[in-house]
PDB file of N, CA and C in Angstrom:
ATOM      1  N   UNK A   1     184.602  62.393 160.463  1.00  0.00           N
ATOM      2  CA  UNK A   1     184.343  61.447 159.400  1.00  0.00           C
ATOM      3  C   UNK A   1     183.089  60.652 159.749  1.00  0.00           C
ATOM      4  N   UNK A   2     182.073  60.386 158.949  1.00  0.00           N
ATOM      5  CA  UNK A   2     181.359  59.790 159.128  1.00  0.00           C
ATOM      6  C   UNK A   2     181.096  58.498 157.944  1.00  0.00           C
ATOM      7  N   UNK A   3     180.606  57.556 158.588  1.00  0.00           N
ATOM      8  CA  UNK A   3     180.413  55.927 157.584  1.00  0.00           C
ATOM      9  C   UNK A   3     178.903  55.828 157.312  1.00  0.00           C
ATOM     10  N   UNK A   4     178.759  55.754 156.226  1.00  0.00           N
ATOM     11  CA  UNK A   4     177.231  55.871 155.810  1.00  0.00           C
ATOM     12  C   UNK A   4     177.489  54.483 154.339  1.00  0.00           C
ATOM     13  N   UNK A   5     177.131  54.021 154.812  1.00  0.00           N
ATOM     14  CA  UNK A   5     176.456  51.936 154.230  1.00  0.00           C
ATOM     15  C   UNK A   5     178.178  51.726 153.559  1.00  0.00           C
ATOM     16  N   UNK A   6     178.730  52.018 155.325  1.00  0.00           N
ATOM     17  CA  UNK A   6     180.213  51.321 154.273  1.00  0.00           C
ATOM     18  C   UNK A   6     181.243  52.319 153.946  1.00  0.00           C
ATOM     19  N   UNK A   7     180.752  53.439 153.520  1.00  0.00           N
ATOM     20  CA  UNK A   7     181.787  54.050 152.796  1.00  0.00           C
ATOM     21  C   UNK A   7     182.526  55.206 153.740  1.00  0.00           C
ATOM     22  N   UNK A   8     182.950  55.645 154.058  1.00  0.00           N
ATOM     23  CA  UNK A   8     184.289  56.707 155.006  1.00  0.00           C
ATOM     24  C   UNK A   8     183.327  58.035 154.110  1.00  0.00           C
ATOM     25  N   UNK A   9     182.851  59.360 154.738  1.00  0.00           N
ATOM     26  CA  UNK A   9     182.338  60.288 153.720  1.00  0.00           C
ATOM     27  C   UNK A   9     182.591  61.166 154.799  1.00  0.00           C
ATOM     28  N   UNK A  10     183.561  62.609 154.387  1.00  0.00           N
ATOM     29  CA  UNK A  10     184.197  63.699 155.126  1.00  0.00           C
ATOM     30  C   UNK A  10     182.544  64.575 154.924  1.00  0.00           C
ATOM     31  N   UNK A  11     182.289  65.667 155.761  1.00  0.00           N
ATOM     32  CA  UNK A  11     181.465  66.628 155.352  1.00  0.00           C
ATOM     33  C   UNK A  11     181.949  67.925 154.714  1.00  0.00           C
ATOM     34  N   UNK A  12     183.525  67.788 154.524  1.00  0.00           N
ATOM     35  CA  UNK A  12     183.918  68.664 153.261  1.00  0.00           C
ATOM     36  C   UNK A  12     183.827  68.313 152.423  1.00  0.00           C
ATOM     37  N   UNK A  13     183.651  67.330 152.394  1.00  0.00           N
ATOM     38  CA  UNK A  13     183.638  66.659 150.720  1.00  0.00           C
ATOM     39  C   UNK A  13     181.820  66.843 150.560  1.00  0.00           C
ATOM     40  N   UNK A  14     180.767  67.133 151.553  1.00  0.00           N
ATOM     41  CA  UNK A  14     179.740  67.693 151.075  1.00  0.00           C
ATOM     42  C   UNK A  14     179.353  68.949 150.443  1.00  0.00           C
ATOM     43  N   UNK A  15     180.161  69.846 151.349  1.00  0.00           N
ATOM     44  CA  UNK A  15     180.599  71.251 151.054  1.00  0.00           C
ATOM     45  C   UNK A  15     181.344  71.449 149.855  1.00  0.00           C
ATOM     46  N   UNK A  16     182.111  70.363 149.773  1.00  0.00           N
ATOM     47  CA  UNK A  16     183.154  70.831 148.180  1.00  0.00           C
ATOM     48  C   UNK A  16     182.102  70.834 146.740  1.00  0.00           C
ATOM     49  N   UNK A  17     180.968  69.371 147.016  1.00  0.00           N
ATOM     50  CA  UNK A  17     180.154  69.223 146.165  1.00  0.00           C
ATOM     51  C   UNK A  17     179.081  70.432 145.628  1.00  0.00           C
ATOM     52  N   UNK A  18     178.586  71.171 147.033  1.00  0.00           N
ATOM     53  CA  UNK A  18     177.734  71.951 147.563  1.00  0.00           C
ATOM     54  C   UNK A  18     178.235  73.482 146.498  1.00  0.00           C
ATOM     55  N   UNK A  19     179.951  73.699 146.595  1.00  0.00           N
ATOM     56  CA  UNK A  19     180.337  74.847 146.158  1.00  0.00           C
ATOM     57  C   UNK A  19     180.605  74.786 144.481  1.00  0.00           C
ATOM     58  N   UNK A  20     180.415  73.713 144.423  1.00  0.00           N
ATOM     59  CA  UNK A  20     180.436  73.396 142.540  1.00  0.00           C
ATOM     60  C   UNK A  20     179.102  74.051 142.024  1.00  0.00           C
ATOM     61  N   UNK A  21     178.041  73.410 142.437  1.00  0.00           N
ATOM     62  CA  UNK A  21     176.854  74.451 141.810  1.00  0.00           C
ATOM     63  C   UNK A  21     176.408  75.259 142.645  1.00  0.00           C
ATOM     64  N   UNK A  22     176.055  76.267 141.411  1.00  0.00           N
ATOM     65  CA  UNK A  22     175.793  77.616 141.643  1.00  0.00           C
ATOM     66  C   UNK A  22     174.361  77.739 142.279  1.00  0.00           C
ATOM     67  N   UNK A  23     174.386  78.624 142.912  1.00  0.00           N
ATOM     68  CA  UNK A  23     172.976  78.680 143.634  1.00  0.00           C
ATOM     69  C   UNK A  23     172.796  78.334 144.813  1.00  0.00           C
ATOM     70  N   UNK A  24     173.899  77.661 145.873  1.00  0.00           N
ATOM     71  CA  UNK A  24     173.987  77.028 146.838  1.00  0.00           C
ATOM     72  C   UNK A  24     174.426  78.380 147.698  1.00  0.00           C
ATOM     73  N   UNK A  25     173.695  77.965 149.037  1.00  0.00           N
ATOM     74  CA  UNK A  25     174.579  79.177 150.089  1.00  0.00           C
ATOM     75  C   UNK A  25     175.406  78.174 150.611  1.00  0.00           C
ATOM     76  N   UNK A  26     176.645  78.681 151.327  1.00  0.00           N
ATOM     77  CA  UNK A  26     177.516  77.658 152.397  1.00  0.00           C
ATOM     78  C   UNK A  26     176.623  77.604 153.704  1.00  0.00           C
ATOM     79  N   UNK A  27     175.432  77.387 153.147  1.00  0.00           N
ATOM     80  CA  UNK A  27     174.841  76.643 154.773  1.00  0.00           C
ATOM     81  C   UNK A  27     174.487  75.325 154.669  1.00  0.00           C
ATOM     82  N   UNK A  28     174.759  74.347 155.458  1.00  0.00           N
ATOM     83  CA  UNK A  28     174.281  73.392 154.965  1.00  0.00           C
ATOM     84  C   UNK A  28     173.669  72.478 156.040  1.00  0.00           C
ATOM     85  N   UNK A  29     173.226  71.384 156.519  1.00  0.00           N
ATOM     86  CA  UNK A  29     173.479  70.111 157.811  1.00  0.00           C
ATOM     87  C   UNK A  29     172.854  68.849 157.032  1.00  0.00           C
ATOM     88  N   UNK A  30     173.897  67.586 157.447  1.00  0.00           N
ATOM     89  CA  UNK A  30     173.766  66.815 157.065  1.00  0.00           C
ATOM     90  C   UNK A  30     172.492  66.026 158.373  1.00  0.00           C
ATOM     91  N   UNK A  31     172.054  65.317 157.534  1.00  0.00           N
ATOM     92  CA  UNK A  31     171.172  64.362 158.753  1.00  0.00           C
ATOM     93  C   UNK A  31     171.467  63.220 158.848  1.00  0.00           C
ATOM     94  N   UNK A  32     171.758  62.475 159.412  1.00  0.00           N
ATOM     95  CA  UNK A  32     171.580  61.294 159.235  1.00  0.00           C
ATOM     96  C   UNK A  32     170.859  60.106 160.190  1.00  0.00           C
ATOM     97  N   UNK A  33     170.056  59.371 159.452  1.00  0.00           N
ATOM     98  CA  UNK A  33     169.029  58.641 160.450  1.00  0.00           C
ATOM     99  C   UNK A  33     168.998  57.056 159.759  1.00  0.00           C
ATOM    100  N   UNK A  34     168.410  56.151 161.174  1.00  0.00           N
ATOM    101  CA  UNK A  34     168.660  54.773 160.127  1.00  0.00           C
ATOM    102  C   UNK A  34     167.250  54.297 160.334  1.00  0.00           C
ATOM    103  N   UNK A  35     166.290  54.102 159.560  1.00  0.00           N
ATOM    104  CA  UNK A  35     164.617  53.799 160.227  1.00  0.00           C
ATOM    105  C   UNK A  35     164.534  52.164 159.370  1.00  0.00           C
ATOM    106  N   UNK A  36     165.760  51.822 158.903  1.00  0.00           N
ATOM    107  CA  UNK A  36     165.572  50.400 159.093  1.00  0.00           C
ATOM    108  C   UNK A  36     166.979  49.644 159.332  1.00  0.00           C
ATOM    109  N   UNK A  37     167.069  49.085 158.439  1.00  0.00           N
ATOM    110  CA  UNK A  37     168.439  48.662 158.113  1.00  0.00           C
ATOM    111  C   UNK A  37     169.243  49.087 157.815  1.00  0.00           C
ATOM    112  N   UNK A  38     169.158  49.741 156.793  1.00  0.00           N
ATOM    113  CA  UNK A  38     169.991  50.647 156.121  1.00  0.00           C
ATOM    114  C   UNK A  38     170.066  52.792 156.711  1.00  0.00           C
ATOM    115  N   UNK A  39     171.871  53.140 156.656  1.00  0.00           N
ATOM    116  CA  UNK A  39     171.433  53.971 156.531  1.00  0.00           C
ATOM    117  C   UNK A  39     170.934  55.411 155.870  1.00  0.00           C
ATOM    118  N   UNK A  40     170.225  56.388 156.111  1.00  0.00           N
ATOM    119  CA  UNK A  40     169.856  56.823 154.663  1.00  0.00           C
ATOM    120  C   UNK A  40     170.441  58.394 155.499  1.00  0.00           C
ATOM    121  N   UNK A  41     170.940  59.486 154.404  1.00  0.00           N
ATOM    122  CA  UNK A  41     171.434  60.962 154.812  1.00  0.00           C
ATOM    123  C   UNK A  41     170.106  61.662 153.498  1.00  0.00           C
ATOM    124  N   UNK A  42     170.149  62.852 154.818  1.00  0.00           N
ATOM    125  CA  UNK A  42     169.446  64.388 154.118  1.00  0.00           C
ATOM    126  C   UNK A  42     170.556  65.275 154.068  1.00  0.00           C
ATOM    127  N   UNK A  43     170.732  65.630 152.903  1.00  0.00           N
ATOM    128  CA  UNK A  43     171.129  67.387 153.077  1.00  0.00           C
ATOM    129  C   UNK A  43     170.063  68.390 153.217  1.00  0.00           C
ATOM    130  N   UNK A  44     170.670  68.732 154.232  1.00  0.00           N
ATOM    131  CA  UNK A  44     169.540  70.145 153.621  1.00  0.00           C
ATOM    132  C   UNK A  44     170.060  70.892 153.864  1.00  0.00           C
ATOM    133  N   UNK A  45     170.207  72.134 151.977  1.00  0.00           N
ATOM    134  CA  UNK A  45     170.676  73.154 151.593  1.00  0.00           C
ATOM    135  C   UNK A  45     170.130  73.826 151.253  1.00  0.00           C
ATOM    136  N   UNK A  46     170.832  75.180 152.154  1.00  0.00           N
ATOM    137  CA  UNK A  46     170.213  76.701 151.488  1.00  0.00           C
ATOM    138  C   UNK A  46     170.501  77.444 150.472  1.00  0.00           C
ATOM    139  N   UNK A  47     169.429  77.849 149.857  1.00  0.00           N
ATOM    140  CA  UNK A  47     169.080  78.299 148.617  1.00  0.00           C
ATOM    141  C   UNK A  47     169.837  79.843 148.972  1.00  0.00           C
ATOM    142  N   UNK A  48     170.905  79.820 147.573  1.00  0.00           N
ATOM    143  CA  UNK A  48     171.039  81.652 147.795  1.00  0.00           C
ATOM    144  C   UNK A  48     170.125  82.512 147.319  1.00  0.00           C
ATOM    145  N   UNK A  49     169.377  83.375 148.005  1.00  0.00           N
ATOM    146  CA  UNK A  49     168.562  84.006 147.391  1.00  0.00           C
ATOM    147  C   UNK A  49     168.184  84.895 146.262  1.00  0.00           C
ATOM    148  N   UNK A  50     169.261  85.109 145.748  1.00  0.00           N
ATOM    149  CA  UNK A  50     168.950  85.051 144.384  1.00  0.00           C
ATOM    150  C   UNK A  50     168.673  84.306 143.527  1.00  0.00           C
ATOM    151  N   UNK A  51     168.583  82.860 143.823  1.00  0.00           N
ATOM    152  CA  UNK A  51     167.921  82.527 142.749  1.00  0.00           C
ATOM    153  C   UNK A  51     166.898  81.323 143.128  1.00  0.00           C
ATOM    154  N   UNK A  52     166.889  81.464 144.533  1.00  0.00           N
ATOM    155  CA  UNK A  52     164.823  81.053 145.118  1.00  0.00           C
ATOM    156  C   UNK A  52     163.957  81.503 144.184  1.00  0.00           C
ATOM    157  N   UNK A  53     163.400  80.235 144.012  1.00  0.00           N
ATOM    158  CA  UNK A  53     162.196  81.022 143.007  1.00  0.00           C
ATOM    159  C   UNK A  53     161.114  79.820 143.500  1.00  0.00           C
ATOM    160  N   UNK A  54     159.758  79.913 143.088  1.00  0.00           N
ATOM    161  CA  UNK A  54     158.630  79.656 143.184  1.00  0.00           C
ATOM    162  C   UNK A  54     158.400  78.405 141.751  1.00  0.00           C
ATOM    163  N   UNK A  55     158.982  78.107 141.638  1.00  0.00           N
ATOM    164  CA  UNK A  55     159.020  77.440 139.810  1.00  0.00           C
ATOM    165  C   UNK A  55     159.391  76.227 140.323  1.00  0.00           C
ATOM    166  N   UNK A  56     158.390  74.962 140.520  1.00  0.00           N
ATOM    167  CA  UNK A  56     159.443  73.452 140.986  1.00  0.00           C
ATOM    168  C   UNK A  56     160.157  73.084 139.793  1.00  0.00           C
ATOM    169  N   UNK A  57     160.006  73.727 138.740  1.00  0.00           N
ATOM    170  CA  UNK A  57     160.783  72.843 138.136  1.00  0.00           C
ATOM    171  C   UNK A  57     162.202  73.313 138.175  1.00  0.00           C
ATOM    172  N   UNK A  58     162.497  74.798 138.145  1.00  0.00           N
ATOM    173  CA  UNK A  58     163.655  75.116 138.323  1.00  0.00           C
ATOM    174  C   UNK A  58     164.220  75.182 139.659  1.00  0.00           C
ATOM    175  N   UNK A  59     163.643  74.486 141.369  1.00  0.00           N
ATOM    176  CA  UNK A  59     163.845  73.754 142.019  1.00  0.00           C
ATOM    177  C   UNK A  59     163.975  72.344 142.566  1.00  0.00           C
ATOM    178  N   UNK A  60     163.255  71.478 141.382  1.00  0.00           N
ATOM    179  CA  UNK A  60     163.468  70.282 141.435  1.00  0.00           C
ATOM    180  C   UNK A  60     165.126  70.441 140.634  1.00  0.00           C
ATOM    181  N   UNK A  61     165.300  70.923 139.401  1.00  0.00           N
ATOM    182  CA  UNK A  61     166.702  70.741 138.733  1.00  0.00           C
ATOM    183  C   UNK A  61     167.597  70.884 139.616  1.00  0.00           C
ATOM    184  N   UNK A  62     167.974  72.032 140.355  1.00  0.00           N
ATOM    185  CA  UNK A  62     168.467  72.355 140.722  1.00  0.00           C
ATOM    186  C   UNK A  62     168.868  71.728 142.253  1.00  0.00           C
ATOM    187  N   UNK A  63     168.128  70.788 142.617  1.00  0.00           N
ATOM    188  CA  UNK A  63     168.048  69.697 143.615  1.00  0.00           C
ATOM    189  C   UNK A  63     168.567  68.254 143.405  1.00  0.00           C
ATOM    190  N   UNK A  64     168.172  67.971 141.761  1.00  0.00           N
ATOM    191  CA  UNK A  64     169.100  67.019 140.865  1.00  0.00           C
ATOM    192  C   UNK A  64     170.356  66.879 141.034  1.00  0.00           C
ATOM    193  N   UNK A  65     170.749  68.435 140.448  1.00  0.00           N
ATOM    194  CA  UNK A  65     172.389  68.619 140.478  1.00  0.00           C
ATOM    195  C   UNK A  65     172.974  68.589 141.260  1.00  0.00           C
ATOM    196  N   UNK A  66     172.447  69.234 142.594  1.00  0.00           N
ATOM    197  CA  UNK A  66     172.933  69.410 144.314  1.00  0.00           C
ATOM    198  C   UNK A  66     173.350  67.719 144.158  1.00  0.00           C
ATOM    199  N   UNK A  67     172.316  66.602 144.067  1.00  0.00           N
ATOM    200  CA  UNK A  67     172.566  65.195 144.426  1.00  0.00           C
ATOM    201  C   UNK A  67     173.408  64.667 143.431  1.00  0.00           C
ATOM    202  N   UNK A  68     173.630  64.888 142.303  1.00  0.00           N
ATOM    203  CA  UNK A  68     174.724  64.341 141.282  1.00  0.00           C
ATOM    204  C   UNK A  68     175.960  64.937 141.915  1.00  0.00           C
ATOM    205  N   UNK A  69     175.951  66.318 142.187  1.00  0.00           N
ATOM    206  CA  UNK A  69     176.951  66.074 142.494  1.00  0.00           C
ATOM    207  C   UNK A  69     178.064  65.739 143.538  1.00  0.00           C
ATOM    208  N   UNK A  70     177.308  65.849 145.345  1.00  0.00           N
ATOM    209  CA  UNK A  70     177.553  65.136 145.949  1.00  0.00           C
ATOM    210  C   UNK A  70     177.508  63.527 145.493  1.00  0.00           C
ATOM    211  N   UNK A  71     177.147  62.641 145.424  1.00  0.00           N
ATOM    212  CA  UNK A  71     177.262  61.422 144.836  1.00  0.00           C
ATOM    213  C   UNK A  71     178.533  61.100 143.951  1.00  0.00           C
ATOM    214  N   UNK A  72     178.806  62.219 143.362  1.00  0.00           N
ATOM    215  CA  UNK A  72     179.911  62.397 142.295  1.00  0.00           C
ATOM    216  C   UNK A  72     181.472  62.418 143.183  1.00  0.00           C
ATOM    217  N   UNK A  73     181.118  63.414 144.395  1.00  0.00           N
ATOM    218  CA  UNK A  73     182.451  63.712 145.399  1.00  0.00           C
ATOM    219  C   UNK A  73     182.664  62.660 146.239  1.00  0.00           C
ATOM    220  N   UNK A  74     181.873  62.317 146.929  1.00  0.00           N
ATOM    221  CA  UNK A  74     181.292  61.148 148.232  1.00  0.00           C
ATOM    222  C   UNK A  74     181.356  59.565 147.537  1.00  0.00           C
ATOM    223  N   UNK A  75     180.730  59.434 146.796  1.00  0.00           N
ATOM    224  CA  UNK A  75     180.731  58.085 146.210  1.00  0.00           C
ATOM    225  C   UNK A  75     179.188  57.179 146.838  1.00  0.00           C
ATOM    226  N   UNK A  76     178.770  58.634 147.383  1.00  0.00           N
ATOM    227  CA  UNK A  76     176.655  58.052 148.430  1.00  0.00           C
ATOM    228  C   UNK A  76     176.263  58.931 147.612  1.00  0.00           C
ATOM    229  N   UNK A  77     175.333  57.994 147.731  1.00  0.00           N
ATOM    230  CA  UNK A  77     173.522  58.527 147.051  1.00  0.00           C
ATOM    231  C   UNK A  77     172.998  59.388 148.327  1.00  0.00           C
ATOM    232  N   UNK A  78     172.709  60.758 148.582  1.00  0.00           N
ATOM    233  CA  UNK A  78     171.906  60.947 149.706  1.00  0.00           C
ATOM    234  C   UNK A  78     170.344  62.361 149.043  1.00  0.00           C
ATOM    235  N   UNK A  79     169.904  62.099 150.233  1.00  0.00           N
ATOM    236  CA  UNK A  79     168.275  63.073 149.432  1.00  0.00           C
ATOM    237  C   UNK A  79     168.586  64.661 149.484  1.00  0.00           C
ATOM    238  N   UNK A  80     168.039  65.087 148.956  1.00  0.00           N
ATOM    239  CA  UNK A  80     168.695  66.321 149.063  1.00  0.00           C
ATOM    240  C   UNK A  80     167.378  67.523 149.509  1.00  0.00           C
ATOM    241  N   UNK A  81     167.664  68.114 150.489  1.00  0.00           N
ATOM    242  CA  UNK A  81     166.203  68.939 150.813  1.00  0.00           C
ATOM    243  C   UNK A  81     166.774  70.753 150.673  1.00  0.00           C
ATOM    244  N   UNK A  82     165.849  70.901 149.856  1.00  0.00           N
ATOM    245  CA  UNK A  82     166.222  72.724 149.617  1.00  0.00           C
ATOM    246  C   UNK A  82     165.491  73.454 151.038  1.00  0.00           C
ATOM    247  N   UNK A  83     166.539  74.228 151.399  1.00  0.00           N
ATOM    248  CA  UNK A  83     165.763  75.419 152.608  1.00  0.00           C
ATOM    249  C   UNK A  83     165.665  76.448 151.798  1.00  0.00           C
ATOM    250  N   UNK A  84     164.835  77.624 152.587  1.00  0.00           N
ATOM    251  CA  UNK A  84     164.633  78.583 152.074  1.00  0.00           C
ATOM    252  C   UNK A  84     166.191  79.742 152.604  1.00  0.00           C
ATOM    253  N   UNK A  85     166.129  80.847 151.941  1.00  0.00           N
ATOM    254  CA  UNK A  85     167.825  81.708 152.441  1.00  0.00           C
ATOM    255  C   UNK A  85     167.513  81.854 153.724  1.00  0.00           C
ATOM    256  N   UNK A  86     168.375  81.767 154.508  1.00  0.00           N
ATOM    257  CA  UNK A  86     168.699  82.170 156.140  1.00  0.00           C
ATOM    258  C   UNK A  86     167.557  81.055 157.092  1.00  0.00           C
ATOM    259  N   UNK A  87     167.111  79.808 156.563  1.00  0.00           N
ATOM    260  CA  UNK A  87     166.034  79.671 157.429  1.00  0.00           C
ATOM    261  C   UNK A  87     167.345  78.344 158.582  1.00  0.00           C
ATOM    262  N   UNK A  88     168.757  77.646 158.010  1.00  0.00           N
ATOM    263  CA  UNK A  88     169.099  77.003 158.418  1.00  0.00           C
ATOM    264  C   UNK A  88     169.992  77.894 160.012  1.00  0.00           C
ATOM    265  N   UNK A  89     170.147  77.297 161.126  1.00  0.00           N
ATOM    266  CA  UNK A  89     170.890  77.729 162.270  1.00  0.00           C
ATOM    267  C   UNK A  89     172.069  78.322 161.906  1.00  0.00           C
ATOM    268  N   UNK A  90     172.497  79.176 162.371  1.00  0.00           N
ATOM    269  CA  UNK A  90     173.868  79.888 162.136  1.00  0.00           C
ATOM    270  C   UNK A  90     174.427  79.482 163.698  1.00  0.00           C
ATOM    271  N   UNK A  91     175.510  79.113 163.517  1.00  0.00           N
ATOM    272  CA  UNK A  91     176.480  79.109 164.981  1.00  0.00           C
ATOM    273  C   UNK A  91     177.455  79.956 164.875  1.00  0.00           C
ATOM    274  N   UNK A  92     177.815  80.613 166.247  1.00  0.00           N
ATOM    275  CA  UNK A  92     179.480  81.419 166.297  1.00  0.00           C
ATOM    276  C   UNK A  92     180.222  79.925 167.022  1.00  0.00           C
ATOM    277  N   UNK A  93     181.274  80.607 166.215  1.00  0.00           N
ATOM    278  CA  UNK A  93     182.394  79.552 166.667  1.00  0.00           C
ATOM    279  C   UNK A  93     182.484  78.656 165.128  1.00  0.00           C
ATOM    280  N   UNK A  94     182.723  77.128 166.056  1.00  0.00           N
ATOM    281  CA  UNK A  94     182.764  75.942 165.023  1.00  0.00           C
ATOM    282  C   UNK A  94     181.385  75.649 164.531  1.00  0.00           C
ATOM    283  N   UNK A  95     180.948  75.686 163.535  1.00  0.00           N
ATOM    284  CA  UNK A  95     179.508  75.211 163.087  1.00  0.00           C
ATOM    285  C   UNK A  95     179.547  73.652 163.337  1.00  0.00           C
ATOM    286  N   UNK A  96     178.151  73.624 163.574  1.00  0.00           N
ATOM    287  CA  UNK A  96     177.900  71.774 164.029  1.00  0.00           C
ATOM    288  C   UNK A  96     176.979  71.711 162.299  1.00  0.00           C
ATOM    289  N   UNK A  97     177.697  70.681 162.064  1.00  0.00           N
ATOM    290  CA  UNK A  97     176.656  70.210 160.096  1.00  0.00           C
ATOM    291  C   UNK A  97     176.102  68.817 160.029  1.00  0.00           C
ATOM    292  N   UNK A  98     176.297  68.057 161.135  1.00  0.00           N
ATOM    293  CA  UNK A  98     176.579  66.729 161.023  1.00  0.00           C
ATOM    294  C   UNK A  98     175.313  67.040 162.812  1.00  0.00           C
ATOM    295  N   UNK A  99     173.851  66.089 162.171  1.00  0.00           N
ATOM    296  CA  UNK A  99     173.253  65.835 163.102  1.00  0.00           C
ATOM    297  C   UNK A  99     173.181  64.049 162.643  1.00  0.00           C
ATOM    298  N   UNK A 100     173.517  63.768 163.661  1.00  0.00           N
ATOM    299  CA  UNK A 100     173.680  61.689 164.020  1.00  0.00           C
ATOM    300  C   UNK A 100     172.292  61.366 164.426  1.00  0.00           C
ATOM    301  N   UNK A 101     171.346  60.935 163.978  1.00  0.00           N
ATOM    302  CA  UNK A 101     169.965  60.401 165.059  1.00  0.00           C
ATOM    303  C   UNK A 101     169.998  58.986 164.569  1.00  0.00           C
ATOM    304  N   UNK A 102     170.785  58.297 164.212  1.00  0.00           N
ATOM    305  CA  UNK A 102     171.050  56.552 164.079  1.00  0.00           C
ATOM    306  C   UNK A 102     171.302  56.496 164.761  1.00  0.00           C
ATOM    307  N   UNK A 103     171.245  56.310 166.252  1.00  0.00           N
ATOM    308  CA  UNK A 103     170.908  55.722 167.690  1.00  0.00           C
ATOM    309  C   UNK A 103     172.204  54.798 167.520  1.00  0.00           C
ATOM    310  N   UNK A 104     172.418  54.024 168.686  1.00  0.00           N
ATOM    311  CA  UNK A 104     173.120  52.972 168.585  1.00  0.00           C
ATOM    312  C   UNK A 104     173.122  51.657 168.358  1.00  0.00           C
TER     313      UNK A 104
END
């Protein structure tokens, strides 16, 4: 479980958001960093390759929705960064999704 400005936010409940729209691979890692006060999360999600395309606009939309609808599951606003297919780490075993760099 992780607390991001307050609120309790599971990283299944990123993944649950993640598997609502289409176009998402199940790869995902959350970031999270605090460069002031506040703290702020990245997703960054991989694009299934079928439907990577070269068109920002039908990658900006589609980056929209990724963030509506986490925001929608979670109850946080977080940024949302598209990878390209296969460019995120694959682990055997337990996957690590959750990188912490808010220091102490």
């Amino acid at each position: 479980m992780l607390i991001i400005r307050g609120v309790n936010v599971f990283p299944s409940q990123v993944e649950e958001a993640l598997l609502r729209v289409e176009g998402t691979a199940p790869h995902y890692l959350i970031e999270l960093t605090r460069p002031g006060a506040m703290d702020e999360v990245t997703v960054h999600v991989e694009i299934d390759g079928a439907i990577f395309s070269d068109k920002m606009s039908q990658m900006q939309d589609l980056r929209d929705r990724i963030g509506r609808e986490i925001a929608s599951v979670t109850g946080v606003r977080m940024r949302v960064d598209l990878a390209e297919p296969n460019s995120l780490e694959r682990f055997t075993g337990k996957a690590k999704r959750v990188q912490d760099k808010r220091g102490s």
